[in-house]
PDB file of N, CA and C in Angstrom:
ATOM      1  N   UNK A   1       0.824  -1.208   0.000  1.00  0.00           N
ATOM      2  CA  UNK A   1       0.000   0.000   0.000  1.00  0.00           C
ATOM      3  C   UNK A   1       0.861   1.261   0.000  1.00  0.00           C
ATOM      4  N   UNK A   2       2.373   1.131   0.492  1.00  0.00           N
ATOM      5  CA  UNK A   2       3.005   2.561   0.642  1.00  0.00           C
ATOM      6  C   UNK A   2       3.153   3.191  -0.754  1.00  0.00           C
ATOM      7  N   UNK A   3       3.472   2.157  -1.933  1.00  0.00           N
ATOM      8  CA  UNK A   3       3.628   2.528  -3.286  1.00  0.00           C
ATOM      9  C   UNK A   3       2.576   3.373  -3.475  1.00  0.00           C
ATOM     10  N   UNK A   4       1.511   3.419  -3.484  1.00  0.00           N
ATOM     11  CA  UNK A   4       0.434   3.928  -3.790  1.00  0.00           C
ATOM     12  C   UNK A   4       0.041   5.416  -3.409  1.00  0.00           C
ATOM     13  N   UNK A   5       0.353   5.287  -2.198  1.00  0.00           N
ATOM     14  CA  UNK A   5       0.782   6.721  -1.651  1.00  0.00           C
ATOM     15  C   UNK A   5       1.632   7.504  -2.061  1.00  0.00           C
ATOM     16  N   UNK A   6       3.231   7.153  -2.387  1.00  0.00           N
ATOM     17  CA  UNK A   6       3.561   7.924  -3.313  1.00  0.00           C
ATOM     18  C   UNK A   6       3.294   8.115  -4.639  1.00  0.00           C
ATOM     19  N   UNK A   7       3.026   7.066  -5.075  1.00  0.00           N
ATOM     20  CA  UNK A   7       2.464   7.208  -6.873  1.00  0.00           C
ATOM     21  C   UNK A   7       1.115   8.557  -6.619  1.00  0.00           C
ATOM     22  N   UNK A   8       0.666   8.770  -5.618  1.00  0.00           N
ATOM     23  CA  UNK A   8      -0.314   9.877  -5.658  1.00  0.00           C
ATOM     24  C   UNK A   8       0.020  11.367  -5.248  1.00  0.00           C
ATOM     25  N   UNK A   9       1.257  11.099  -4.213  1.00  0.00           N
ATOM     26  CA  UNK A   9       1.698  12.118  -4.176  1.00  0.00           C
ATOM     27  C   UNK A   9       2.238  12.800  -4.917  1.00  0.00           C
ATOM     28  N   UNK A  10       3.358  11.792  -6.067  1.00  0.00           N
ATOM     29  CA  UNK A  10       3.821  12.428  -7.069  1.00  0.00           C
ATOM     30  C   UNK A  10       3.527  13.081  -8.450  1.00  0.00           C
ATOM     31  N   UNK A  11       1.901  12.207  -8.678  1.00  0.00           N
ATOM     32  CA  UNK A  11       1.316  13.192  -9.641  1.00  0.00           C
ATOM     33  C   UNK A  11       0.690  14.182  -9.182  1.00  0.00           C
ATOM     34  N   UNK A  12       0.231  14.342  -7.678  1.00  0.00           N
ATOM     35  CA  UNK A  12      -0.060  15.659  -7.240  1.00  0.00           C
ATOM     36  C   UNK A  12       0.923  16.443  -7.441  1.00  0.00           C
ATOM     37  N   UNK A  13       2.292  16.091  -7.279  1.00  0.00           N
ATOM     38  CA  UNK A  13       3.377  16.872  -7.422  1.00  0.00           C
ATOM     39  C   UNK A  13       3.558  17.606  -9.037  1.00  0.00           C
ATOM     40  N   UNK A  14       3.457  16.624  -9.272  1.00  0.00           N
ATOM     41  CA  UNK A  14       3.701  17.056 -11.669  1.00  0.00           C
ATOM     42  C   UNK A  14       2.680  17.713 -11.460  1.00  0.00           C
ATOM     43  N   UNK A  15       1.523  17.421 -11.389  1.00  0.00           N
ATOM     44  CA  UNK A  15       0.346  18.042 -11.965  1.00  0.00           C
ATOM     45  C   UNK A  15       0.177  19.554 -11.081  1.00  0.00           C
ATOM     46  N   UNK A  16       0.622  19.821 -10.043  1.00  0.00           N
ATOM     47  CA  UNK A  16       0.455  20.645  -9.485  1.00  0.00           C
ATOM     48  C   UNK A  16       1.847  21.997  -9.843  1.00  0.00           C
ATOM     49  N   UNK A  17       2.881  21.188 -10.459  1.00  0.00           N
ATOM     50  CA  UNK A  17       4.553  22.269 -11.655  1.00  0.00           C
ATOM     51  C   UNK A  17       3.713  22.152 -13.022  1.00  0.00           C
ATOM     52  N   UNK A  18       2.999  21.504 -13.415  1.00  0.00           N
ATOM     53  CA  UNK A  18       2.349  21.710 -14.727  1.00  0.00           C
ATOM     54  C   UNK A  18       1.083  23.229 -14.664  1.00  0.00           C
ATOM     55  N   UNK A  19       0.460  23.050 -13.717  1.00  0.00           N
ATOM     56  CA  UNK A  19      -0.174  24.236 -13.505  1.00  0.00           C
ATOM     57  C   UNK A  19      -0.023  25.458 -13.088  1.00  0.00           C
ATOM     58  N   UNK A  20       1.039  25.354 -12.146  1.00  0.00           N
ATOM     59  CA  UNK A  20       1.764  26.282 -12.113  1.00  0.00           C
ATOM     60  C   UNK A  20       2.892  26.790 -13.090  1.00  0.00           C
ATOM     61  N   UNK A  21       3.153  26.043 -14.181  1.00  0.00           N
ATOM     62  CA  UNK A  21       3.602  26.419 -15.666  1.00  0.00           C
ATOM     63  C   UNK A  21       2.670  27.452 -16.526  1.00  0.00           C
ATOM     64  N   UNK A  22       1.454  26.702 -16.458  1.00  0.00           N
ATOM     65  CA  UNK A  22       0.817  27.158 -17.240  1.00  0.00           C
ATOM     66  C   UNK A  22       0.362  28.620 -16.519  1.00  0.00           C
ATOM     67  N   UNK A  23      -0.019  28.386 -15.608  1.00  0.00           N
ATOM     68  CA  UNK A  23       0.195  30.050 -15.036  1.00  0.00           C
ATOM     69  C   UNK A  23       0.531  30.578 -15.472  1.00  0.00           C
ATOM     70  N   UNK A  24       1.856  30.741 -15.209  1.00  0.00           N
ATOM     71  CA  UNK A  24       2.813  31.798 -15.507  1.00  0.00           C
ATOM     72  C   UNK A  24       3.277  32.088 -16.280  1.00  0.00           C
ATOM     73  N   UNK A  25       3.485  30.689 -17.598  1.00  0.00           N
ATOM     74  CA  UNK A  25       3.602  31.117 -18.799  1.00  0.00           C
ATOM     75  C   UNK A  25       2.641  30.880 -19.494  1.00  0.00           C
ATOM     76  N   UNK A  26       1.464  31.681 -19.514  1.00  0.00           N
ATOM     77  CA  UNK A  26       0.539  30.635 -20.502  1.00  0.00           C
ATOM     78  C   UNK A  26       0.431  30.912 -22.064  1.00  0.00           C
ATOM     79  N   UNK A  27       1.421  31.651 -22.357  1.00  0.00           N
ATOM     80  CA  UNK A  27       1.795  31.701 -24.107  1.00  0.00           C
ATOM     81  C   UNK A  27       2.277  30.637 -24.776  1.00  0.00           C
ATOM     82  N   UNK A  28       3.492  30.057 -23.755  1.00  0.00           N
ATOM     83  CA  UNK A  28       4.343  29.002 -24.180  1.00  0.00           C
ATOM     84  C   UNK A  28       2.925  27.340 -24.258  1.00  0.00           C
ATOM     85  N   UNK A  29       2.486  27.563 -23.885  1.00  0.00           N
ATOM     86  CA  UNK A  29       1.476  26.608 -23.845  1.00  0.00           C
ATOM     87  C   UNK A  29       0.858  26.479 -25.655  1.00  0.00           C
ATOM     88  N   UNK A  30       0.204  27.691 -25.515  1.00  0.00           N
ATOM     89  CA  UNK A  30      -0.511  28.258 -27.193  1.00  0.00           C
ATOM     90  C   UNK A  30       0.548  28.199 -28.361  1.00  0.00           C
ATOM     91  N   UNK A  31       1.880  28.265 -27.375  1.00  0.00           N
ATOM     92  CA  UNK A  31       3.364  28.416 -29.017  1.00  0.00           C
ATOM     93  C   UNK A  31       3.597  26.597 -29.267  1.00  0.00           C
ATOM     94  N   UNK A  32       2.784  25.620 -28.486  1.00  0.00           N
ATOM     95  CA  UNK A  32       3.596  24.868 -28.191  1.00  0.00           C
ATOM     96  C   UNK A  32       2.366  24.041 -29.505  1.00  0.00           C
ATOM     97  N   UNK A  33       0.916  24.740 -29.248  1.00  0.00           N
ATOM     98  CA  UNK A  33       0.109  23.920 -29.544  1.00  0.00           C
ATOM     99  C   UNK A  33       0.120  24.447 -31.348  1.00  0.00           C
ATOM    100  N   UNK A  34       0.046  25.547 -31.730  1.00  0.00           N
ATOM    101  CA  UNK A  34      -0.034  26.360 -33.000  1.00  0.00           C
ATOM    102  C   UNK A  34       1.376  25.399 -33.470  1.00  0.00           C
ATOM    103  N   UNK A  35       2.738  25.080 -33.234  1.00  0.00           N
ATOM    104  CA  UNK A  35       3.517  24.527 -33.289  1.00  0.00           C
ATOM    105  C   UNK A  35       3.573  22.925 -33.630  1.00  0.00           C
ATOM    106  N   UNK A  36       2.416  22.245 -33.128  1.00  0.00           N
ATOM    107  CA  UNK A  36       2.053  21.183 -33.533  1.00  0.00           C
ATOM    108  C   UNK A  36       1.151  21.265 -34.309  1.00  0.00           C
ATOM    109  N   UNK A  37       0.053  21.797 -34.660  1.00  0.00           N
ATOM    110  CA  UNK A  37      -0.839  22.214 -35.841  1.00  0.00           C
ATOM    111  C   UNK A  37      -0.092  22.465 -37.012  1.00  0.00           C
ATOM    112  N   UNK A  38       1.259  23.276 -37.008  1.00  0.00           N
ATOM    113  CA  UNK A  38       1.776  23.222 -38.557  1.00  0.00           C
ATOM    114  C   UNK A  38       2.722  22.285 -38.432  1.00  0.00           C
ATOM    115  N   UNK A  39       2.554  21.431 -37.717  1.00  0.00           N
ATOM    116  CA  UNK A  39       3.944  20.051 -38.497  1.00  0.00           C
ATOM    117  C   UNK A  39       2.922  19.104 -38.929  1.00  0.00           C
ATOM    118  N   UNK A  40       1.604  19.112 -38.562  1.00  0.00           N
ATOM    119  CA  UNK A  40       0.424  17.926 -39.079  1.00  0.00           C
ATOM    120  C   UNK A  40       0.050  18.449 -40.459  1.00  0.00           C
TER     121      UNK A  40
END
């Protein structure tokens, strides 16, 4: 059961530097996506 606990803590962890990414930069988000739209 301890695995589990961290496997939850640690995507609280990512998911919680991913949002706080997007915060702060939230252009780089839109450069990232317009960026994959012209390579398809």
């Amino acid at each position: 059961m301890f695995w589990i606990y961290w496997d939850t803590a640690w995507s609280l962890i990512i998911s919680g530097i991913m949002v706080a990414t997007i915060i702060s930069h939230p252009d780089s988000e839109f450069a990232e996506v317009r960026a994959a739209k012209r390579l398809m």
